[in-house]
N, C-alpha and C. Protein backbone atom coordinates (compact mmCIF):
# COMPACT_ATOMS: atom_id res chain seq x y z
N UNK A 1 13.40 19.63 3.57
CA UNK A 1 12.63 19.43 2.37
C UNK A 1 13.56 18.81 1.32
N UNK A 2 13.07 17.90 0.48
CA UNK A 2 13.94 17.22 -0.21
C UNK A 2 13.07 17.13 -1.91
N UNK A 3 13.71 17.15 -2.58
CA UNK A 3 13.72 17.34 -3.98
C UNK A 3 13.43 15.68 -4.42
N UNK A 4 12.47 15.36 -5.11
CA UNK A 4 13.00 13.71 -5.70
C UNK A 4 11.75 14.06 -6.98
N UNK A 5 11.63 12.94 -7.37
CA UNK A 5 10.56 12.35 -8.63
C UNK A 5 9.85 12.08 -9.13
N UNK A 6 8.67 11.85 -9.61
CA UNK A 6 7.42 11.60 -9.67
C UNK A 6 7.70 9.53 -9.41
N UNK A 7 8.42 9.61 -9.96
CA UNK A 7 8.76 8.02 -10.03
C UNK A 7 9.48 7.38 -8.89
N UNK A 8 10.20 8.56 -8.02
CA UNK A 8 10.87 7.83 -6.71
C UNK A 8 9.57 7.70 -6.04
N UNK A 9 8.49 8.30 -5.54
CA UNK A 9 7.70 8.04 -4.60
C UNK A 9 6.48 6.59 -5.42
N UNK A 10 6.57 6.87 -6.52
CA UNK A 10 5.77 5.51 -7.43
C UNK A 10 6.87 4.35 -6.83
N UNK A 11 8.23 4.61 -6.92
CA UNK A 11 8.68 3.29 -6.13
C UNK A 11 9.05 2.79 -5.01
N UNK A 12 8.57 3.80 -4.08
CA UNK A 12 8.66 3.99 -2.74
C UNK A 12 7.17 2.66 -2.65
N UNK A 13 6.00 3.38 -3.34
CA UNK A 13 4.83 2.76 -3.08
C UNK A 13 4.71 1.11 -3.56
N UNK A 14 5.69 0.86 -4.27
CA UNK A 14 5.71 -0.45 -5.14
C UNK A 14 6.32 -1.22 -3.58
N UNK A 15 7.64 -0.49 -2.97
CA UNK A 15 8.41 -1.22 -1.84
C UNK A 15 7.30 -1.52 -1.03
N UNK A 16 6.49 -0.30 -0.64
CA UNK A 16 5.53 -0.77 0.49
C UNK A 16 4.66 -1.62 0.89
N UNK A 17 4.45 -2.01 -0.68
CA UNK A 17 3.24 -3.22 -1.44
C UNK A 17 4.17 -4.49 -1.23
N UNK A 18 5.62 -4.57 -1.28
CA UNK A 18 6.25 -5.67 -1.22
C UNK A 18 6.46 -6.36 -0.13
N UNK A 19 6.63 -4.59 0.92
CA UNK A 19 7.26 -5.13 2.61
C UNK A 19 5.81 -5.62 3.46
N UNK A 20 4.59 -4.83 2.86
CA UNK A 20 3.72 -5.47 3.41
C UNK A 20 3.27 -7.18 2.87
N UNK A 21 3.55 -7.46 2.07
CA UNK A 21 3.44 -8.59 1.45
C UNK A 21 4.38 -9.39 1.94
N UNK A 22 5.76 -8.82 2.34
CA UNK A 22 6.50 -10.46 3.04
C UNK A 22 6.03 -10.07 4.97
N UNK A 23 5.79 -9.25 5.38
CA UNK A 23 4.93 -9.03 6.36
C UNK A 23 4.01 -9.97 6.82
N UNK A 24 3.23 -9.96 5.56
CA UNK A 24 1.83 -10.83 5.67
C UNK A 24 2.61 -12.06 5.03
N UNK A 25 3.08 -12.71 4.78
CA UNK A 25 3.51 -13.59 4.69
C UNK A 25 4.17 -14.30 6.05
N UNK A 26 5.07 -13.97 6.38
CA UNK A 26 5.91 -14.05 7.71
C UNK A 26 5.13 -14.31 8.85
N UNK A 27 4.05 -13.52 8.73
CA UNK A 27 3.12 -14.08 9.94
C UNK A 27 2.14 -14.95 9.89
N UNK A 28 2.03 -15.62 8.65
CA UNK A 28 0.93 -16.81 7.70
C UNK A 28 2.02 -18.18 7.87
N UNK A 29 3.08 -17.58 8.08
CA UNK A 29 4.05 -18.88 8.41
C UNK A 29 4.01 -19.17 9.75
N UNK A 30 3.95 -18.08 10.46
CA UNK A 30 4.13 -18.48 12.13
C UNK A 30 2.77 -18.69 12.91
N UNK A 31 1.59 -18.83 12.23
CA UNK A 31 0.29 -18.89 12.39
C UNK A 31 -0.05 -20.45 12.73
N UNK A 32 -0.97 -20.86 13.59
CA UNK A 32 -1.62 -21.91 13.79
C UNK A 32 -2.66 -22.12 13.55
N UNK A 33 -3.67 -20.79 13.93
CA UNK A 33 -4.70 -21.12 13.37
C UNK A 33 -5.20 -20.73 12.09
N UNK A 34 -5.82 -21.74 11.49
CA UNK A 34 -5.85 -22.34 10.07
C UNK A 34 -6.27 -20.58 9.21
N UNK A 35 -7.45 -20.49 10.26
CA UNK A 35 -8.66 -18.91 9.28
C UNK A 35 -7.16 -17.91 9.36
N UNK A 36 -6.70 -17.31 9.99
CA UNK A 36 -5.84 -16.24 10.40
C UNK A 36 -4.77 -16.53 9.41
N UNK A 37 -4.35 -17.89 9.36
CA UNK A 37 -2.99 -18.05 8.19
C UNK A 37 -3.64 -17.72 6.72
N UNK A 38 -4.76 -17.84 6.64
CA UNK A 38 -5.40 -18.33 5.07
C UNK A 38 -5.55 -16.57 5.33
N UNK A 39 -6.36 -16.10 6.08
CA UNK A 39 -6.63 -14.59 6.06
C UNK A 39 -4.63 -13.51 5.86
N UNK A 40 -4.04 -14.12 6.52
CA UNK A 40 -2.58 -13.53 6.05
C UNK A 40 -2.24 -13.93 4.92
N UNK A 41 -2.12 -15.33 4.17
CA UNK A 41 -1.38 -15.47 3.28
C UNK A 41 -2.77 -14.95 1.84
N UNK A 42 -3.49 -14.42 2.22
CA UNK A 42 -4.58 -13.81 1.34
C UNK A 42 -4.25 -12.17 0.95
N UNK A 43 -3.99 -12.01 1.67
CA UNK A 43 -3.27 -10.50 1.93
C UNK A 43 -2.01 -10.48 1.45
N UNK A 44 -1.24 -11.35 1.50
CA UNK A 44 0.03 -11.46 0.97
C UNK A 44 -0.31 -11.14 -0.32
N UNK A 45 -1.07 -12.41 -1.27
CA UNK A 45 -1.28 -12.04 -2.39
C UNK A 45 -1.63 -10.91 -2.76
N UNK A 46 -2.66 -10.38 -2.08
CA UNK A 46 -2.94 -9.27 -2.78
C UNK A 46 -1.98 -8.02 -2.90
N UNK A 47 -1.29 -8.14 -1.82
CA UNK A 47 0.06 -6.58 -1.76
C UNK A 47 0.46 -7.41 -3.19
N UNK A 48 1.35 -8.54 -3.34
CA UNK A 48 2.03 -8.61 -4.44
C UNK A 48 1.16 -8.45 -5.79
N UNK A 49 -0.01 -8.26 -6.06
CA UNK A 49 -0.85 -8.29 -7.34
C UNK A 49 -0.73 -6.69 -7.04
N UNK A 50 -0.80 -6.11 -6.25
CA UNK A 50 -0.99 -4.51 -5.68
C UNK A 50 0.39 -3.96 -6.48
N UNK A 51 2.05 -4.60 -6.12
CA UNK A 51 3.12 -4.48 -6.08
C UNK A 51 3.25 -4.46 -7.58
N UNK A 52 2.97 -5.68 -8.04
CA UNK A 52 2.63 -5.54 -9.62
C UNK A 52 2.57 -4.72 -10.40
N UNK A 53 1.24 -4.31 -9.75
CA UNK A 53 0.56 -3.21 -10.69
C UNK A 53 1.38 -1.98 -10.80
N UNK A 54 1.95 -1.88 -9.37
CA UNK A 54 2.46 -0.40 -9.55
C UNK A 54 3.95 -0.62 -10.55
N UNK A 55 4.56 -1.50 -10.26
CA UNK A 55 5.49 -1.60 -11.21
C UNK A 55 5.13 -1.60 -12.64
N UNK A 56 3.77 -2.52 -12.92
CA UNK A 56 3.89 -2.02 -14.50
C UNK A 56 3.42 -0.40 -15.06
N UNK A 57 2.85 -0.21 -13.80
CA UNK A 57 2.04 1.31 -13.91
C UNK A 57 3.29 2.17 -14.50
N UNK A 58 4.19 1.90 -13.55
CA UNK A 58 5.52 2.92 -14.07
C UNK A 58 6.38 2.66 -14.87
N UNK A 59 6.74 1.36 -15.79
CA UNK A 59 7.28 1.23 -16.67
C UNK A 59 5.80 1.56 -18.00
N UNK A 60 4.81 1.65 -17.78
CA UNK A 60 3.83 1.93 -18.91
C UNK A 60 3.87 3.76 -18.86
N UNK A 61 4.18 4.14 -17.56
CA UNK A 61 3.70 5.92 -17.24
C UNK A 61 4.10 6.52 -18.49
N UNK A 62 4.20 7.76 -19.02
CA UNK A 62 5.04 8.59 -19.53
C UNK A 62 5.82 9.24 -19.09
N UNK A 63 6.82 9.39 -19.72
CA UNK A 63 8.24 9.58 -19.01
C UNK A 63 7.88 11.17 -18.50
N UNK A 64 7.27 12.34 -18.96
CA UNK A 64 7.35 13.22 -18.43
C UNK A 64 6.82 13.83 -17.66
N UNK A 65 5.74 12.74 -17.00
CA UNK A 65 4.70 12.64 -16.08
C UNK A 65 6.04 12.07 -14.98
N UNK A 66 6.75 10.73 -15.02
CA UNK A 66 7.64 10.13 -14.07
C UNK A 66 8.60 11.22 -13.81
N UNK A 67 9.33 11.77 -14.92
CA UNK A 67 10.46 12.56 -14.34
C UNK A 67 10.19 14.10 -13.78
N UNK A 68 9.06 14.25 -13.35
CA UNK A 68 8.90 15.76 -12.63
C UNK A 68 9.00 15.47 -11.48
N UNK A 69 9.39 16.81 -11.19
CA UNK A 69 10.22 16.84 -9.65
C UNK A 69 8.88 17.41 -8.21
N UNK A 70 9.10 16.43 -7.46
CA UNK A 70 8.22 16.52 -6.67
C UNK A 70 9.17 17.83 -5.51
N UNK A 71 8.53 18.85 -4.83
CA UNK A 71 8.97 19.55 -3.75
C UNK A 71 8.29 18.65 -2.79
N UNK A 72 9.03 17.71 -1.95
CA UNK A 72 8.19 16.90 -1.11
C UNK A 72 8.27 17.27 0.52
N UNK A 73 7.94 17.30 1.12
CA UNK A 73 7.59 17.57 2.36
C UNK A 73 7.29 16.12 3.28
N UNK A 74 7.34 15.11 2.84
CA UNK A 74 7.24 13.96 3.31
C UNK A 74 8.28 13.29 2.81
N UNK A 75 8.13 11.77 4.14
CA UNK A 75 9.60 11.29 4.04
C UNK A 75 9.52 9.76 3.19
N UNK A 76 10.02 9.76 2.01
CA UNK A 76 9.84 8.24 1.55
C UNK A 76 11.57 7.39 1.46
N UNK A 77 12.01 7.74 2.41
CA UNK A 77 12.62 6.59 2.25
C UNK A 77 12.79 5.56 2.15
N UNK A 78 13.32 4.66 0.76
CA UNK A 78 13.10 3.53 1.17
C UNK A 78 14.12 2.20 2.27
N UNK A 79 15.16 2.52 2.40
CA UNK A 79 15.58 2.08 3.96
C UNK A 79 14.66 2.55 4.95
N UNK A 80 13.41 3.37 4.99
CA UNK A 80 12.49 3.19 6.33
C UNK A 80 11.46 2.67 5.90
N UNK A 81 11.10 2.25 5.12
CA UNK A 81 9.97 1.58 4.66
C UNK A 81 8.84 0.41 5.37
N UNK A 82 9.72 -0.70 6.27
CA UNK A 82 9.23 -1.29 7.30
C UNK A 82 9.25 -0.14 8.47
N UNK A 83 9.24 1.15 8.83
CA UNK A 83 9.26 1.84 9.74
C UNK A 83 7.81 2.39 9.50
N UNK A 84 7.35 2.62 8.00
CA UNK A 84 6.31 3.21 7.81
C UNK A 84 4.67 2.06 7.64
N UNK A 85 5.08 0.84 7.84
CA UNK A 85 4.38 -0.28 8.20
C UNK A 85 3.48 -0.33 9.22
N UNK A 86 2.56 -0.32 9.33
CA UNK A 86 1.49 -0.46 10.99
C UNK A 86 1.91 -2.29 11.27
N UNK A 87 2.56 -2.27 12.47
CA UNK A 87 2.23 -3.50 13.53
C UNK A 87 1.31 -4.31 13.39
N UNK A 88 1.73 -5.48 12.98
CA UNK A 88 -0.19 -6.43 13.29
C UNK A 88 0.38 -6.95 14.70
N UNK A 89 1.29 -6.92 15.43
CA UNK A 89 1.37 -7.01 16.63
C UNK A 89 0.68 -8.78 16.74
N UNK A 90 1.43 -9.35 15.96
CA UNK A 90 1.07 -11.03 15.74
C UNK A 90 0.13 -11.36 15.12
N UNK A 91 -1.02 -10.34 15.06
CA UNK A 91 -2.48 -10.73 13.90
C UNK A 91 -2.89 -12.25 14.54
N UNK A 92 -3.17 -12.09 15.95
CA UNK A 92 -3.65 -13.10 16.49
C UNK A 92 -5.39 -13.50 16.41
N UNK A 93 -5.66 -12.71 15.40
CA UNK A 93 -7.28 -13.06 15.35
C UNK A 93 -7.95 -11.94 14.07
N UNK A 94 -8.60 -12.10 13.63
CA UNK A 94 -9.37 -11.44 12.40
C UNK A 94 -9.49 -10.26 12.60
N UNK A 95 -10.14 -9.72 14.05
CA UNK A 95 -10.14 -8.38 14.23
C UNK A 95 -8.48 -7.41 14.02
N UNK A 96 -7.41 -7.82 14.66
CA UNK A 96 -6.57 -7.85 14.73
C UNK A 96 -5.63 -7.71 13.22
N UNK A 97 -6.17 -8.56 12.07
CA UNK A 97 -5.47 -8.38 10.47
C UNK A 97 -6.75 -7.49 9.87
N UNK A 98 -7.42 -7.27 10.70
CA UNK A 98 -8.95 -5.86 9.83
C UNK A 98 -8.05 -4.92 10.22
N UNK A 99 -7.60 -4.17 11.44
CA UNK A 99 -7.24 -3.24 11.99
C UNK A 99 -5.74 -2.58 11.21
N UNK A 100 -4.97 -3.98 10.76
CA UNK A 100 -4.05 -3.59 10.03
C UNK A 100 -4.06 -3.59 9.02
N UNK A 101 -5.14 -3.88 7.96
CA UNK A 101 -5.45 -3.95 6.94
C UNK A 101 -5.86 -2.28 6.64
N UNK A 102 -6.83 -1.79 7.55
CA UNK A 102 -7.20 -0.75 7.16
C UNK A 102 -6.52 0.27 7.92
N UNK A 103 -5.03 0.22 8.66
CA UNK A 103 -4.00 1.15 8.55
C UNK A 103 -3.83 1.51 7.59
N UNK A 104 -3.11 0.01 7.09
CA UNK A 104 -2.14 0.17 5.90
C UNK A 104 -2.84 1.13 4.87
N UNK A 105 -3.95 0.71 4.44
CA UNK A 105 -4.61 1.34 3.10
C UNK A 105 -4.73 2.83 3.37
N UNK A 106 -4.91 2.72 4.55
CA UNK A 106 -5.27 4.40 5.14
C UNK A 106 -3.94 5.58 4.99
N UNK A 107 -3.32 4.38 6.13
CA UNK A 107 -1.58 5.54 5.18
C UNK A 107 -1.40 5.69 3.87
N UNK A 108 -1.59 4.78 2.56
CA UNK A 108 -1.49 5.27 1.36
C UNK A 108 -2.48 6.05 0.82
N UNK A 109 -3.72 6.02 1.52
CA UNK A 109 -4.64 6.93 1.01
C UNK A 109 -4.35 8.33 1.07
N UNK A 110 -4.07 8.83 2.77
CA UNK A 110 -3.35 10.20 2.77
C UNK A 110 -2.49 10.13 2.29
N UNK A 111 -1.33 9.28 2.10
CA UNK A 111 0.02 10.17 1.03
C UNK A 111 -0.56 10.04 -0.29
N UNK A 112 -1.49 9.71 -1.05
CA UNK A 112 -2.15 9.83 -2.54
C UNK A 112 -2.93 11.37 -1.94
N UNK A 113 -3.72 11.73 -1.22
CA UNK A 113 -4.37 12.79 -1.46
C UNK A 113 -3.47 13.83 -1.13
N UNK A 114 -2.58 13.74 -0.06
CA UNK A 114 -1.72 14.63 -0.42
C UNK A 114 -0.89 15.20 -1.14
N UNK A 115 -0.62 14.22 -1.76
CA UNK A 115 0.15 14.53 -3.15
C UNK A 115 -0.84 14.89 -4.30
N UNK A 116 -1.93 14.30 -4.19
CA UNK A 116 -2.72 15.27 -5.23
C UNK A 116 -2.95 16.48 -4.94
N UNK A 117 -3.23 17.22 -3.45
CA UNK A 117 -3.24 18.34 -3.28
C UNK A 117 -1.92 19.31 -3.26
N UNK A 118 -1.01 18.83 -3.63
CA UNK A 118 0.41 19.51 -3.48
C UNK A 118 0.80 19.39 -4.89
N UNK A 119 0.06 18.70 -5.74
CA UNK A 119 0.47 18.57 -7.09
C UNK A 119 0.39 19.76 -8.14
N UNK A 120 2.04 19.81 -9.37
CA UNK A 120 1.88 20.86 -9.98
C UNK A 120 1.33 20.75 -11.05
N UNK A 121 0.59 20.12 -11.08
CA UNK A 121 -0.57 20.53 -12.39
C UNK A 121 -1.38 18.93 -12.70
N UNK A 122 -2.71 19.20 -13.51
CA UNK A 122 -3.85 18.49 -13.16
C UNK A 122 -3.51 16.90 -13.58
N UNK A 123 -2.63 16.53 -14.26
CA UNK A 123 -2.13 15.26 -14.80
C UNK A 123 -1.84 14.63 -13.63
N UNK A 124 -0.88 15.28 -12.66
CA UNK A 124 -0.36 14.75 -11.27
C UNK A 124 -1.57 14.39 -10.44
N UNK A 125 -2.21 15.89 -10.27
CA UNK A 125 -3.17 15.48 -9.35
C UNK A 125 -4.33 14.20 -9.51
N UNK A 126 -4.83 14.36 -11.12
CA UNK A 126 -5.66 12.84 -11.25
C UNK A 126 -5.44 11.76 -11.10
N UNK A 127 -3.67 11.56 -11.38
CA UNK A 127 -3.18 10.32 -10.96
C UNK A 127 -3.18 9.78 -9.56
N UNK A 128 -3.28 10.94 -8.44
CA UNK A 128 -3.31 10.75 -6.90
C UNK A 128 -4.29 10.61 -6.75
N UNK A 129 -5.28 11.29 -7.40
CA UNK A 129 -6.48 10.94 -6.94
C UNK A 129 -7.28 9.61 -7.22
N UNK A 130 -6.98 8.92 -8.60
CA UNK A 130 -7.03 7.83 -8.86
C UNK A 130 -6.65 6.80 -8.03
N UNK A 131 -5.33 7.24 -7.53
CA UNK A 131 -4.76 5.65 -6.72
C UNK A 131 -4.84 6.27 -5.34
N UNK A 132 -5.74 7.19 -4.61
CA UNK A 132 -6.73 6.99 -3.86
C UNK A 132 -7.75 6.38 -3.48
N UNK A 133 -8.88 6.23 -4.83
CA UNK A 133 -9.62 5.43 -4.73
C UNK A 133 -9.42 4.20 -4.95
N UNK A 134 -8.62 3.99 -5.88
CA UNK A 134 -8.10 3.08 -6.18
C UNK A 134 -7.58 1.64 -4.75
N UNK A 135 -6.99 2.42 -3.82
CA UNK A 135 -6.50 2.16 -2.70
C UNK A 135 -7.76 1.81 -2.06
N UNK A 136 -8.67 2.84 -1.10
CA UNK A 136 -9.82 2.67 -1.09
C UNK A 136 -10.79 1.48 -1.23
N UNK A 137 -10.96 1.26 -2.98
CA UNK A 137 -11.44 0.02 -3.21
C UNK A 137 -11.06 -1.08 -2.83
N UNK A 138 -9.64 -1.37 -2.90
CA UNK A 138 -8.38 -2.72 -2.49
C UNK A 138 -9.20 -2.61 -0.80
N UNK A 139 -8.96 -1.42 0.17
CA UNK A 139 -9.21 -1.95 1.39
C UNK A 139 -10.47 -2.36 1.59
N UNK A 140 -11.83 -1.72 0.86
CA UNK A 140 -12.78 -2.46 0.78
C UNK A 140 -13.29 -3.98 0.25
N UNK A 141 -12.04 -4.01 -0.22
CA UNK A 141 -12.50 -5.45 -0.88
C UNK A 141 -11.75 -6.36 -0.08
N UNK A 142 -10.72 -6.34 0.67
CA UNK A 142 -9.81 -7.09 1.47
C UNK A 142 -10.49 -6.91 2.44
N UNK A 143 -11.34 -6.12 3.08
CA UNK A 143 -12.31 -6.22 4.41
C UNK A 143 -13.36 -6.95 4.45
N UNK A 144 -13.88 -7.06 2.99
CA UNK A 144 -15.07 -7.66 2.93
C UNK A 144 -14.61 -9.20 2.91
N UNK A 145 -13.61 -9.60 2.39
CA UNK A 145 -13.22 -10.95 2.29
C UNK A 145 -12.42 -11.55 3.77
N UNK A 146 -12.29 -10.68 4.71
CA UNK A 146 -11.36 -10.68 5.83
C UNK A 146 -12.82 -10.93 6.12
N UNK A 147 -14.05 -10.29 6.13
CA UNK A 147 -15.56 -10.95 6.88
C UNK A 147 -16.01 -11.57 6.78
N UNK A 148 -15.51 -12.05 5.87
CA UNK A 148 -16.45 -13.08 5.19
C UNK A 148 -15.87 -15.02 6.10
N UNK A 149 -14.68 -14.46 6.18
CA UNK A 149 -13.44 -15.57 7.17
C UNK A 149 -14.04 -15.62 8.05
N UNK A 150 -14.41 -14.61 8.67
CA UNK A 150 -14.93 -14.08 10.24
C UNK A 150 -16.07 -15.07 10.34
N UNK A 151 -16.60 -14.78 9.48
CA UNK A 151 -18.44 -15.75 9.29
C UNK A 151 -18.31 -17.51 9.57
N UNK A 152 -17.41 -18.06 9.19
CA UNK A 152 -17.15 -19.06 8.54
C UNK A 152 -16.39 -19.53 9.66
């Protein structure tokens, strides 16, 4: 069990938004076909508008909301950070960047509700629960536009 911050795991989540973003990038470069590159480098953007946010989120937070100490039970390192990444395993077709699309969102969804349920008091917990749905919405809206490719 390890001791850290309200703000180390806010920048754990900012890394994740980044590594998935040169992720989806990396494979929008090695792509041929046209829908699948435009569907990766679409996703790219959005982790980095995602990445954004969380960074300004935490230079706007209040400091005594950031500096409470989380008892964490989960592992955020950030040297494992591409470890905690789901595989698009080449994202050779639409089904294929859906499937990792709605990993990804899915792993941040449980570490937001878990941390709202492990949270010491109701400020913490609304904030998890917020960028739950919050999360949530992003994968719904990146699915719907990943179908919309599909159509087309």
């Amino acid at each position: 069990m390890a001791f850290k911050q309200l703000k180390d795991l806010i920048e754990w989540i900012t890394e994740y938004h980044e590594a998935l973003e040169n992720q989806y990038g990396q494979l929008a470069n090695s792509q041929e076909d046209e829908r699948i590159r435009m569907a990766l480098q679409f996703l790219a953007s959005r982790e980095h508008r995602m990445a954004e946010g969380m960074e300004d989120f935490l230079q706007d937070a209040e400091d005594d909301l950031m500096d409470g100490w989380l008892v964490d039970s989960q592992e955020f390192d950030p040297r494992r950070i591409t470890d905690s990444l789901p595989p698009c395993n080449g994202c050779r077709n639409i089904h294929d960047v859906l499937r990792n699309i709605l990993q990804s969102h899915e792993n941040l969804t449980d570490t937001y509700r878990l941390r709202a349920r492990l949270a010491q008091n109701q400020r913490e917990a609304e904030l998890f629960e917020e960028l739950a749905d919050n999360q949530q919405a992003e994968a719904r809206l990146q699915s719907r536009d990943i179908g919309r490719l599909e159509m087309y």
